[in-house]
C-alpha atoms as a PDB file:
ATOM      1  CA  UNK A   1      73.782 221.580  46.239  1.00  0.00           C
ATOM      2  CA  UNK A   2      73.857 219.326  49.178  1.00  0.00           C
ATOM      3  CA  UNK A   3      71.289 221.434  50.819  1.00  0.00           C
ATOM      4  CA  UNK A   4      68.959 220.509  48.504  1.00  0.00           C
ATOM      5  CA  UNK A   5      69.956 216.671  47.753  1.00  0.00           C
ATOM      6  CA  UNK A   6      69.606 215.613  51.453  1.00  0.00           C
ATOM      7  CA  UNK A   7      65.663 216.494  51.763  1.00  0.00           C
ATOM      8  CA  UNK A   8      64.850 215.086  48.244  1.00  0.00           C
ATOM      9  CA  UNK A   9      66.638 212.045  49.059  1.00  0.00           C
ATOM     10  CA  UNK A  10      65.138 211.344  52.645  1.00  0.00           C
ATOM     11  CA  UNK A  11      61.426 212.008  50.911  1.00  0.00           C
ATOM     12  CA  UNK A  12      62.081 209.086  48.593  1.00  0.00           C
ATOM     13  CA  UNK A  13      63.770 207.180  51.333  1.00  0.00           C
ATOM     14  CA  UNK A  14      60.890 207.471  54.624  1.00  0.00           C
ATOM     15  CA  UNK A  15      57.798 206.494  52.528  1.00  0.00           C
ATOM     16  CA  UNK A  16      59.717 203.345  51.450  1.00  0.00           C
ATOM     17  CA  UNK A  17      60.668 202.516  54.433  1.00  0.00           C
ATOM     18  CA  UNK A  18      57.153 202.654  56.148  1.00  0.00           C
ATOM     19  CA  UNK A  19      55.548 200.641  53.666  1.00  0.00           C
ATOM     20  CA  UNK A  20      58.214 198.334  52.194  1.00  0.00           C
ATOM     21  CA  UNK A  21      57.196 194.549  52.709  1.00  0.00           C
ATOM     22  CA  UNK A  22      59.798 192.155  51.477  1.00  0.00           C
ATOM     23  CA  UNK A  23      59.892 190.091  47.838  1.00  0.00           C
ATOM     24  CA  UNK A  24      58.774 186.997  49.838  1.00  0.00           C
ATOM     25  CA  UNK A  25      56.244 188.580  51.752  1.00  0.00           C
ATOM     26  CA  UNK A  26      54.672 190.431  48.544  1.00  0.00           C
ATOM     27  CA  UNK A  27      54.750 187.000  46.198  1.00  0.00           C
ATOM     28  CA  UNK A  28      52.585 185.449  49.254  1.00  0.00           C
ATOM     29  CA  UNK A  29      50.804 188.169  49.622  1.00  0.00           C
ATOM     30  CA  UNK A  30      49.698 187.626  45.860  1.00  0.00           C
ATOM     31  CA  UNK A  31      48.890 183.960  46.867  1.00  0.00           C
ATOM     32  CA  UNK A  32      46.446 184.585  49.005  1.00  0.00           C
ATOM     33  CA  UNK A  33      44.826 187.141  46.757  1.00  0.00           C
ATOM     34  CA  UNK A  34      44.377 184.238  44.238  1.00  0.00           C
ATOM     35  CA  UNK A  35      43.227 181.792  46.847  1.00  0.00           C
ATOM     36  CA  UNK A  36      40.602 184.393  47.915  1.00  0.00           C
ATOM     37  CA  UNK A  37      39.394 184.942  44.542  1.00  0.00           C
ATOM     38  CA  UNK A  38      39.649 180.850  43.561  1.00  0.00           C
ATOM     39  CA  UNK A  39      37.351 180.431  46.994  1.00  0.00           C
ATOM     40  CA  UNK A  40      34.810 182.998  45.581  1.00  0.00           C
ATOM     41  CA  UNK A  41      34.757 181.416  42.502  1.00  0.00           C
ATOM     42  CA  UNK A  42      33.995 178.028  43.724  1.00  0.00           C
ATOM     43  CA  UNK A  43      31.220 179.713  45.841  1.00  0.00           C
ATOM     44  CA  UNK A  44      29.686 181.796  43.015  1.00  0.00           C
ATOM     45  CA  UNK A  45      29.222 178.573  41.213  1.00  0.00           C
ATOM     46  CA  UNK A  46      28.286 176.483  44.084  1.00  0.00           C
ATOM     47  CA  UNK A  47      31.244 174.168  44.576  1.00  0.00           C
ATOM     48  CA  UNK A  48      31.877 175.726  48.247  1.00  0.00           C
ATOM     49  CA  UNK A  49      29.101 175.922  50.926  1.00  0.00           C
ATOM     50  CA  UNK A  50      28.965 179.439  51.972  1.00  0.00           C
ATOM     51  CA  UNK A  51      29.945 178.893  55.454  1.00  0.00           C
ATOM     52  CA  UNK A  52      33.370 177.007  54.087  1.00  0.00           C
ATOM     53  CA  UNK A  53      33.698 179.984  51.953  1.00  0.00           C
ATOM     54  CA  UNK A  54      33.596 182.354  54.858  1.00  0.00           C
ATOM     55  CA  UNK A  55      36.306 180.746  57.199  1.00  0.00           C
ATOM     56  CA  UNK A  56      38.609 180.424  54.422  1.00  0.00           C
ATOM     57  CA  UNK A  57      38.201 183.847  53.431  1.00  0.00           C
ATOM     58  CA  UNK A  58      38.413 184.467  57.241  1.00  0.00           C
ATOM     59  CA  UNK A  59      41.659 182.432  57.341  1.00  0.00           C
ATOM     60  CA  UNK A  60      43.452 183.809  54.521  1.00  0.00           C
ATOM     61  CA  UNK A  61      43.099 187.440  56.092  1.00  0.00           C
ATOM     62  CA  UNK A  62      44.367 186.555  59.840  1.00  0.00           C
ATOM     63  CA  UNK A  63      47.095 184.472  57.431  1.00  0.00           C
ATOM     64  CA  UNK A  64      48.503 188.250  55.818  1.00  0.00           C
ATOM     65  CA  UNK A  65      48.010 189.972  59.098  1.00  0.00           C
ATOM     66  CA  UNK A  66      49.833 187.545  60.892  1.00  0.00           C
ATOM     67  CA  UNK A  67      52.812 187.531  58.456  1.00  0.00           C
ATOM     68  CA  UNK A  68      52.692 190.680  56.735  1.00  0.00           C
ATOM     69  CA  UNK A  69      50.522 193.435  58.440  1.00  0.00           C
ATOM     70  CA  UNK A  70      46.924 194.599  59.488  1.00  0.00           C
ATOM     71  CA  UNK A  71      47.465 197.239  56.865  1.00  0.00           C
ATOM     72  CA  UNK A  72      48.716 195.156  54.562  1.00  0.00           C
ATOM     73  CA  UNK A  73      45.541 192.756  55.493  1.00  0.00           C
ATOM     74  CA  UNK A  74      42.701 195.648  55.310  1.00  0.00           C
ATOM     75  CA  UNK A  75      43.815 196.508  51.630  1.00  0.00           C
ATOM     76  CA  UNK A  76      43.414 193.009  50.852  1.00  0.00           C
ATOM     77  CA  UNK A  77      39.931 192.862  51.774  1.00  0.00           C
ATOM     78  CA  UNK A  78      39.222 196.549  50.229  1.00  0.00           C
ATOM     79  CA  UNK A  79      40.838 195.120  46.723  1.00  0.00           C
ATOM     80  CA  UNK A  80      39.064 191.762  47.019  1.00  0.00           C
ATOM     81  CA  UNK A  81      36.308 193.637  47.321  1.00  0.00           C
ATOM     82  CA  UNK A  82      36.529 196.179  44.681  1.00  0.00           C
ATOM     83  CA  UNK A  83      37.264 192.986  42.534  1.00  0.00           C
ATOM     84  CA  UNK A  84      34.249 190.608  43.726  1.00  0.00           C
ATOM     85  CA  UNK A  85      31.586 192.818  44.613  1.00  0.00           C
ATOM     86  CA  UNK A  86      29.352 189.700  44.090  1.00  0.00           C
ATOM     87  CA  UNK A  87      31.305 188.059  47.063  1.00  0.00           C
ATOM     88  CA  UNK A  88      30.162 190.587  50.093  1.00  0.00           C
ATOM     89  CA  UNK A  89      28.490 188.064  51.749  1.00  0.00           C
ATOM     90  CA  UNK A  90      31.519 185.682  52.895  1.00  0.00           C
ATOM     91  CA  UNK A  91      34.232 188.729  53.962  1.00  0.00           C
ATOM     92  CA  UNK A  92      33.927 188.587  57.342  1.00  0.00           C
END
């Protein structure tokens, strides 16, 4: 029985462990998401110059790699993406 408990256990425990990112980190995390899509809003309808629109984008990225992860920071831009197809032109 314990033979078979200890690998089950340790395949639920590594990929956790690898990819967890704390409570705090994850509600900022979320933050940023809806600062990213509030600045391509405001560009879409012409609020934000394009080139203000681009170094905030810009800043919120190096922002979540800087306190969560590259990774972390790539899937942001892939979702933000996937989300605002529209706003290709201001992702760095």
């Amino acid at each position: 029985m314990h033979k078979l408990l200890i690998p089950f256990l340790a395949a639920f425990a590594l990929p956790t462990a690898v990819y967890a990112i704390s409570e705090v980190q994850k509600a900022n995390l979320f933050k940023n998401m809806g600062w990213m899509d509030a600045t391509c809003f405001f560009y879409n309808t012409g609020y934000l110059p394009k080139k203000e629109a681009e170094l905030s984008i810009q800043t919120i990225l190096e922002t979540i790699e800087e306190n969560i992860s590259l990774e972390q920071s790539k899937r942001a831009k892939t979702l933000f993406l996937k989300k605002n197809p529209d706003c290709s032109n201001i992702i760095p």
